[in-house]
N, C-alpha and C. Protein backbone atom coordinates (compact mmCIF):
# COMPACT_ATOMS: atom_id res chain seq x y z
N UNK A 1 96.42 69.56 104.80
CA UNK A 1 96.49 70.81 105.54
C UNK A 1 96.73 70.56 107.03
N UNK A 2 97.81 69.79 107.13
CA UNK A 2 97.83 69.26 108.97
C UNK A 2 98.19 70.87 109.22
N UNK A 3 98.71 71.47 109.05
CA UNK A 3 99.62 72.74 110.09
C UNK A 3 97.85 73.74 110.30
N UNK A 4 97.21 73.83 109.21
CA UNK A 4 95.80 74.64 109.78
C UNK A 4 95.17 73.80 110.78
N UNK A 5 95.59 72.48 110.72
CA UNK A 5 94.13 71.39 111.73
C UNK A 5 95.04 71.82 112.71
N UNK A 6 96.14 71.42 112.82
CA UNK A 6 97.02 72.06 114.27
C UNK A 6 96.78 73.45 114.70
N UNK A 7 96.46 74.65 113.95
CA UNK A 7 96.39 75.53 114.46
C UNK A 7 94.38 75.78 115.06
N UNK A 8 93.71 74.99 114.27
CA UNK A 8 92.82 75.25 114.73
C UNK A 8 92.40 74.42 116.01
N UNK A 9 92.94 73.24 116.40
CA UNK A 9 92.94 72.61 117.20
C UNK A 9 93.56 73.36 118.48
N UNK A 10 94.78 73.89 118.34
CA UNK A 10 95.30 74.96 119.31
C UNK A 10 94.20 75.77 120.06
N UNK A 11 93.64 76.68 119.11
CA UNK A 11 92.80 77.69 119.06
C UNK A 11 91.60 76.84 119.69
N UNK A 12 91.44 76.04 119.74
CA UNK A 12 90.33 75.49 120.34
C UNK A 12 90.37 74.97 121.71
N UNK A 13 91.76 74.32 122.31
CA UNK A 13 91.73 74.28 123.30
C UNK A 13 91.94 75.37 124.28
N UNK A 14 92.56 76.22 123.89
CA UNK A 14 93.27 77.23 124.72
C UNK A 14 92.44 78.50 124.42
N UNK A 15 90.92 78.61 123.80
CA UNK A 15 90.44 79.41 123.97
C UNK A 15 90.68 80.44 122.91
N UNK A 16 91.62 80.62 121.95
CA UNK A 16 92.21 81.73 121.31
C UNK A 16 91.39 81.40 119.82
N UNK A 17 92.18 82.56 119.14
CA UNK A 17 91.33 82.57 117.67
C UNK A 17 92.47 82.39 116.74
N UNK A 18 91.91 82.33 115.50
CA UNK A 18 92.84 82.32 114.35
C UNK A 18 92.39 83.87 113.25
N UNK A 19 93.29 84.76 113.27
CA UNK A 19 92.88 85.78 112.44
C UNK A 19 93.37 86.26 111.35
N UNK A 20 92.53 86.34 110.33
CA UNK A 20 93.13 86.29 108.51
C UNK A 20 92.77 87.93 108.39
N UNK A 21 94.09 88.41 107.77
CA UNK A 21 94.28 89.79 107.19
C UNK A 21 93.62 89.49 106.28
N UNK A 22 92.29 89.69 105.48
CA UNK A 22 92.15 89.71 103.85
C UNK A 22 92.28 90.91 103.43
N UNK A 23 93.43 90.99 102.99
CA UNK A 23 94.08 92.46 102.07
C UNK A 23 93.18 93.16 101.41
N UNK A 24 93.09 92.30 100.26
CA UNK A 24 92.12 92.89 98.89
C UNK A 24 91.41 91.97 98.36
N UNK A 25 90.37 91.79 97.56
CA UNK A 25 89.83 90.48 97.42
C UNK A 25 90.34 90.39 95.90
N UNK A 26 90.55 91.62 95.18
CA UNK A 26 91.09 91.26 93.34
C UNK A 26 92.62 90.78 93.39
N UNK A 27 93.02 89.92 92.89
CA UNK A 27 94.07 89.31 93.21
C UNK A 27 95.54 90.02 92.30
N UNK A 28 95.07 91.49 91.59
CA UNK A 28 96.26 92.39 91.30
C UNK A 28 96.27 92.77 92.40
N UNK A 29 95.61 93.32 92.97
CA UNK A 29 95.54 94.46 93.31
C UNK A 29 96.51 94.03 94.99
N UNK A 30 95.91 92.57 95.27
CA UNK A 30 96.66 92.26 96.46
C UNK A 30 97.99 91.71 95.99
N UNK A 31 98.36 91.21 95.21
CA UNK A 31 99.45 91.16 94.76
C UNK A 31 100.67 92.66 94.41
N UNK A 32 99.66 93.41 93.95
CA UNK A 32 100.50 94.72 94.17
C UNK A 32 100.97 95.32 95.90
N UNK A 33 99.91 95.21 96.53
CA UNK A 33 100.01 95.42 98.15
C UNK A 33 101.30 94.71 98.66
N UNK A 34 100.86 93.16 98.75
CA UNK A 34 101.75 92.29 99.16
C UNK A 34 102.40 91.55 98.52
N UNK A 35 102.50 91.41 97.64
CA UNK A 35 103.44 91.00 96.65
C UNK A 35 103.47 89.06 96.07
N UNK A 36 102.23 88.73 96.79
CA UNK A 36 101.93 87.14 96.56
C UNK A 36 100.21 87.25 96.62
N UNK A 37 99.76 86.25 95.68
CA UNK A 37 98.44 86.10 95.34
C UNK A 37 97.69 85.73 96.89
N UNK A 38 96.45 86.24 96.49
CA UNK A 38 95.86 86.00 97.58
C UNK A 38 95.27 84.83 97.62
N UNK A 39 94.73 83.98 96.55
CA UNK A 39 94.02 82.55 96.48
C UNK A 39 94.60 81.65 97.92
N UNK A 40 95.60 81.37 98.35
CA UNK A 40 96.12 80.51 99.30
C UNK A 40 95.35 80.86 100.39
N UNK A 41 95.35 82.16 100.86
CA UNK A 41 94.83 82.71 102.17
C UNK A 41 93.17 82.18 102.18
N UNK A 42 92.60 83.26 100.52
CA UNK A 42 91.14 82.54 100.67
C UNK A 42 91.02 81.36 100.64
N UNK A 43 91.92 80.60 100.58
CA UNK A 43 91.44 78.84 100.72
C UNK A 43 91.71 78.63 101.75
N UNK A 44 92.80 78.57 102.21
CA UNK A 44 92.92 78.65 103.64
C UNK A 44 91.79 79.09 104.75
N UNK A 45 90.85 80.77 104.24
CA UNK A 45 90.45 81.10 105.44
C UNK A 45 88.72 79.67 104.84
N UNK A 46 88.58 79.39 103.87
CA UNK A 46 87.37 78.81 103.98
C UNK A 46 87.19 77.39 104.50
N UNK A 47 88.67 76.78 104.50
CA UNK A 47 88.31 75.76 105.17
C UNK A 47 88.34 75.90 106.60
N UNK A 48 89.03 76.73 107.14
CA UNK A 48 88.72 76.93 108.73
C UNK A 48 87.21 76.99 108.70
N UNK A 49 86.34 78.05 108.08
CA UNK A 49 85.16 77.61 108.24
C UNK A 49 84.30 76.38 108.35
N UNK A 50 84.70 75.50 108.03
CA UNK A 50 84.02 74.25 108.40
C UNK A 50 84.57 73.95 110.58
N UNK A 51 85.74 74.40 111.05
CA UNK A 51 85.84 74.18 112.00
C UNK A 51 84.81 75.09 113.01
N UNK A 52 84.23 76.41 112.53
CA UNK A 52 83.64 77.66 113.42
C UNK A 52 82.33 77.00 114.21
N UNK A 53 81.65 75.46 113.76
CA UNK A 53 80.78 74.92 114.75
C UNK A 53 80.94 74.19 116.16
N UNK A 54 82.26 74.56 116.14
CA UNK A 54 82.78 73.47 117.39
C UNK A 54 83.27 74.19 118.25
N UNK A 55 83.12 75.62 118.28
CA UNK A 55 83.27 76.77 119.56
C UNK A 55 82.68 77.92 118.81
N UNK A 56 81.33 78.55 118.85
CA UNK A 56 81.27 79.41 117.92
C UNK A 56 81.44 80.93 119.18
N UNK A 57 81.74 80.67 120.15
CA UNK A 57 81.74 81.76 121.35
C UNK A 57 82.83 81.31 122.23
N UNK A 58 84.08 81.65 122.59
CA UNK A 58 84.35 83.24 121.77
C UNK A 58 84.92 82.69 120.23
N UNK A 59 84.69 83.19 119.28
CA UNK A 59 85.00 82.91 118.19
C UNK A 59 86.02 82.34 117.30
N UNK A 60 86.49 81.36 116.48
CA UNK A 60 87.53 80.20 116.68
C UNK A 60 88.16 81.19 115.65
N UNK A 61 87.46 81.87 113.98
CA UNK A 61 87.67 82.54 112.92
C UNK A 61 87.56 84.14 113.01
N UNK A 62 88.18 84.78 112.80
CA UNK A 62 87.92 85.79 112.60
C UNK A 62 88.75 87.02 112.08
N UNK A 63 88.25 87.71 110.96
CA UNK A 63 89.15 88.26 109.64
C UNK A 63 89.00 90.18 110.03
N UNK A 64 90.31 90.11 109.64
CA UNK A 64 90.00 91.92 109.38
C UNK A 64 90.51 92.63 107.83
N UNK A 65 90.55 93.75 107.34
CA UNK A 65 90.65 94.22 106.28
C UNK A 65 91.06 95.64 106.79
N UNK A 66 92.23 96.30 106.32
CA UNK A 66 92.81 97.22 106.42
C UNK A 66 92.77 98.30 105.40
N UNK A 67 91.77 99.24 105.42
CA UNK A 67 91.30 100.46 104.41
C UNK A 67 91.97 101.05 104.00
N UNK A 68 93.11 100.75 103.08
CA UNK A 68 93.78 101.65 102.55
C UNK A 68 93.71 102.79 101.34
N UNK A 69 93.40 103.66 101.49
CA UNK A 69 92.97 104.70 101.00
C UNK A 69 93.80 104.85 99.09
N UNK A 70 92.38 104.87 98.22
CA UNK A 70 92.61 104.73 96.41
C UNK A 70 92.90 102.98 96.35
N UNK A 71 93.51 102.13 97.35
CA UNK A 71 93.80 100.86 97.06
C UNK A 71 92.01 99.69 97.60
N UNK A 72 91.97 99.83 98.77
CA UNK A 72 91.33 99.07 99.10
C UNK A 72 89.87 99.73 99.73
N UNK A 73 88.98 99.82 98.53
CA UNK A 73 87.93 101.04 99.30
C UNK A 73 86.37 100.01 99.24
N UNK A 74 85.23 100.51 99.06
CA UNK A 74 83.80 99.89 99.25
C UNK A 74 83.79 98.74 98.60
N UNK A 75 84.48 98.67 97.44
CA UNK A 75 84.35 97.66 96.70
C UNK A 75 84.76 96.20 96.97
N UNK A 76 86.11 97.07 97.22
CA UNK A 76 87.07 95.75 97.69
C UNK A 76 86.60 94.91 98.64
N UNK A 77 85.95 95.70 100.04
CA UNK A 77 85.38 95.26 101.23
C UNK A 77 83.94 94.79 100.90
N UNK A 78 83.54 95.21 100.18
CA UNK A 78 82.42 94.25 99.94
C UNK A 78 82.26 93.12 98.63
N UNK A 79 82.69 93.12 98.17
CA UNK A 79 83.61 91.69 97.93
C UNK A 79 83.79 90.46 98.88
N UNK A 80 85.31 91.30 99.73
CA UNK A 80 85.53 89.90 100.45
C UNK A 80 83.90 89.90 101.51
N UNK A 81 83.69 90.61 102.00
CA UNK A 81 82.37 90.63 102.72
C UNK A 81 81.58 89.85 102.19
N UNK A 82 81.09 89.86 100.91
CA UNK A 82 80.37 88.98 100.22
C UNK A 82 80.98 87.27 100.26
N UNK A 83 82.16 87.05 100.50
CA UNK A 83 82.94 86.18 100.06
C UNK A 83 82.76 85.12 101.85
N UNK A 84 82.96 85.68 102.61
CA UNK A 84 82.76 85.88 104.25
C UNK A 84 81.35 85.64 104.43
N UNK A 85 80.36 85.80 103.84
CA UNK A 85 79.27 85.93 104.48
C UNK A 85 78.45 84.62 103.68
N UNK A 86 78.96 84.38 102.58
CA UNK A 86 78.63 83.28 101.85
C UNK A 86 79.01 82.07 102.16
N UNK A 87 80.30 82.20 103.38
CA UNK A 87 80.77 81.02 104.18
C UNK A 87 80.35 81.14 105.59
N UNK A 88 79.74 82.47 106.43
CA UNK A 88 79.22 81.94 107.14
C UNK A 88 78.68 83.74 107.95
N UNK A 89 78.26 84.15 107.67
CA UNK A 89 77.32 85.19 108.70
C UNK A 89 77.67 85.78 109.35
N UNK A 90 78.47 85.13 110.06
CA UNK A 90 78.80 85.27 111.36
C UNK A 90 80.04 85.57 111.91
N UNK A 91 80.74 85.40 111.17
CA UNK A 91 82.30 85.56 111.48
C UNK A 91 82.84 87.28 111.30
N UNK A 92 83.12 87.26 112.55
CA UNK A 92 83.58 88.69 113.16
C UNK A 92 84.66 88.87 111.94
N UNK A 93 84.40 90.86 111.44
CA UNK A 93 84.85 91.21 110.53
C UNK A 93 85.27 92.88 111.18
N UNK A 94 86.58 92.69 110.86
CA UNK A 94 87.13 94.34 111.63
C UNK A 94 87.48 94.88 110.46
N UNK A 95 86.99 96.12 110.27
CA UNK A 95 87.02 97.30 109.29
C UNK A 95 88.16 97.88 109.56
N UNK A 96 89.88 98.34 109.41
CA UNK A 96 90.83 98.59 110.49
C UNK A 96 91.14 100.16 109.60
N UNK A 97 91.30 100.68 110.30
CA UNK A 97 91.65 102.09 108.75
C UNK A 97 93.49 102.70 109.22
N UNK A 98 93.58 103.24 108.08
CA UNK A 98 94.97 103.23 107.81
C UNK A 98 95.65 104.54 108.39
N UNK A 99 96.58 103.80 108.47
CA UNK A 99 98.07 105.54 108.97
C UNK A 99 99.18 105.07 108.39
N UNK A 100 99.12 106.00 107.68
CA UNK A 100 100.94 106.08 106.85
C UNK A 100 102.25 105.64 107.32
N UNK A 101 102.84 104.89 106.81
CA UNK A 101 104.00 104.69 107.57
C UNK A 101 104.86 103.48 106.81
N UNK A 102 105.77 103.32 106.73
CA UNK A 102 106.54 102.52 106.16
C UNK A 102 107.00 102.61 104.70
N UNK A 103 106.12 102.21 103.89
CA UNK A 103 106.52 102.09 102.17
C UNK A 103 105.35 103.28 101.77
N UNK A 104 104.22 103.10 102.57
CA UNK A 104 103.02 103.99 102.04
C UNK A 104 102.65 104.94 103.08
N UNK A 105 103.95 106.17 103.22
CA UNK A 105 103.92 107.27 103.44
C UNK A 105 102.89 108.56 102.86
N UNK A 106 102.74 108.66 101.52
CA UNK A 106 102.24 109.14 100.55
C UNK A 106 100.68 109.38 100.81
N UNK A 107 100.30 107.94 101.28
CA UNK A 107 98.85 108.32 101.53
C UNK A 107 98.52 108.89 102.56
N UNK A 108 97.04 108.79 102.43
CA UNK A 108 95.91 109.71 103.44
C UNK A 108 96.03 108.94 104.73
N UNK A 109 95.31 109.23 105.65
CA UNK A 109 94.61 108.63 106.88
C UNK A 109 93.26 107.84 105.93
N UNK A 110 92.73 106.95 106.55
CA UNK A 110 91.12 106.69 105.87
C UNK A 110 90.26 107.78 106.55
N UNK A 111 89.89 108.05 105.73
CA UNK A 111 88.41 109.13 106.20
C UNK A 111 87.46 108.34 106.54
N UNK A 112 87.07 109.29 107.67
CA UNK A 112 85.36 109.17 108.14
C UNK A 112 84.22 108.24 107.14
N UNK A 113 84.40 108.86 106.10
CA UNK A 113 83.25 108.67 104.81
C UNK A 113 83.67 106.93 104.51
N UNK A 114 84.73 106.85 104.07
CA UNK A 114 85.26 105.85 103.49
C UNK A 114 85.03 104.65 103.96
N UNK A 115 85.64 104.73 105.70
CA UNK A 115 85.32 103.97 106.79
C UNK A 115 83.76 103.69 106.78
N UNK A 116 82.74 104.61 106.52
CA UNK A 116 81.21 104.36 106.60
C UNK A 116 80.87 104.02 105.77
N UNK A 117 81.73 104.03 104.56
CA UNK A 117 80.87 103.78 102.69
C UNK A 117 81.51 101.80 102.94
N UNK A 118 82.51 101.77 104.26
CA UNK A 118 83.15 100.34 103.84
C UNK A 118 82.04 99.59 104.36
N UNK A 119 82.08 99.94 106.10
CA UNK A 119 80.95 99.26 106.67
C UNK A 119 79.55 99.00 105.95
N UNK A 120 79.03 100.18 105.15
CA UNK A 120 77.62 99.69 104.85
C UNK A 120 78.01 98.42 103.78
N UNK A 121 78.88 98.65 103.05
CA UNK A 121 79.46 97.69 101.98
C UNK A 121 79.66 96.18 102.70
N UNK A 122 79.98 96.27 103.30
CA UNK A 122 80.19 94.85 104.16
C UNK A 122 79.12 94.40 105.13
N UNK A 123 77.67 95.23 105.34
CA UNK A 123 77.09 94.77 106.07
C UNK A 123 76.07 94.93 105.25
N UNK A 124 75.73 95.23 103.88
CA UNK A 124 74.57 94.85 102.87
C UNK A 124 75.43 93.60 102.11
N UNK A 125 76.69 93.14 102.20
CA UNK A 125 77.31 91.77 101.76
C UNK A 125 76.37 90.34 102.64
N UNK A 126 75.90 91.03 103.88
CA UNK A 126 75.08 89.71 104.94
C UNK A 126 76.15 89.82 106.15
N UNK A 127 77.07 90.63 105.97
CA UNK A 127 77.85 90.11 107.72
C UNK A 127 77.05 91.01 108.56
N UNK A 128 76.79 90.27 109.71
CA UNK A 128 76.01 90.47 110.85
C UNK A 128 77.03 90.70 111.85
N UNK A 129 78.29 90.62 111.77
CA UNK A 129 79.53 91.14 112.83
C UNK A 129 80.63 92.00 112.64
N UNK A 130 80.58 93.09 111.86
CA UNK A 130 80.88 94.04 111.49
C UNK A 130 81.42 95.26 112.34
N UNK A 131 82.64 95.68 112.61
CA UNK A 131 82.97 96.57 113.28
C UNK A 131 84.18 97.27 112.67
N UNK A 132 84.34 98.82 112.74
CA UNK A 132 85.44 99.70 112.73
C UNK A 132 86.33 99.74 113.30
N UNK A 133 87.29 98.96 113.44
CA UNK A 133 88.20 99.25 113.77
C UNK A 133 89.42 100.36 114.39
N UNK A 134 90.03 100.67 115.38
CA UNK A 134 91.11 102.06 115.60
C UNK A 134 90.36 103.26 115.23
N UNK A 135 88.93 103.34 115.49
CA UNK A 135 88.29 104.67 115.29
C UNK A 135 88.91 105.82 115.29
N UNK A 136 89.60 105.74 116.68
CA UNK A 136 91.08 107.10 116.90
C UNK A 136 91.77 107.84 115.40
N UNK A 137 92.18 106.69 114.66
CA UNK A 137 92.71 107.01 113.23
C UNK A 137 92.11 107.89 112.12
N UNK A 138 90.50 107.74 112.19
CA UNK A 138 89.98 108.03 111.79
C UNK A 138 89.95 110.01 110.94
N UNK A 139 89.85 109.98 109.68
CA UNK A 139 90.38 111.72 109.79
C UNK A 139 88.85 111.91 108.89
């Protein structure tokens, strides 16, 4: 894995982070989204975790999840939350919620509710860094 040690090495001198979209954590379902399995990414994001002791401020890892409304709801997010928190506690987790546009016109905005049913979902998973994301979006 030289190209992740290079990137985390980057990220370490220059202060910056490395940040993993985790789509969906069931691997149809992200495969339907994006169209390639997700296993690579989660391996990918867990071995960066072994690097998060060697700058844990400002943070070397850190993942967000994009609420897409009937696709990616409490479950999904607490899942990978569970998945995140079992590698390390601590690693900043952005809740991001959705606006229509591109291929997935069709859907909603994420609601209020959804956005709050995700967070508690991801912060009874053990993450202790948990935040909502583009609140503005919010319907």
């Amino acid at each position: 894995r030289p190209a992740l040690r290079q990137m985390a090495e980057l990220s370490l001198e220059s202060g910056g982070c490395i940040k993993f979209d985790l789509k969906a954590w069931d691997e149809p379902l992200h495969r339907a989204l994006c169209g390639a399995s997700n296993r690579r990414t989660l391996k990918n994001f867990q071995h960066l975790t072994g690097w998060i002791g060697r700058r844990p401020d400002p943070p070397l890892l850190v993942a967000s999840t994009l609420m897409v409304p009937g696709y990616v709801d409490a479950g999904q997010v607490g899942r990978i939350a569970r998945f995140n928190a079992d590698l390390n506690p601590d690693i900043p987790y952005a809740l991001l919620a959705f606006h229509p546009c591109f291929a997935m016109t069709d859907l909603p905005v994420t609601s209020r509710q959804e956005a709050t049913a995700c967070l508690a979902a991801a912060e009874d998973a053990g993450l202790r860094r948990v935040r909502i994301g583009n609140i503005h979006l919010l319907r």
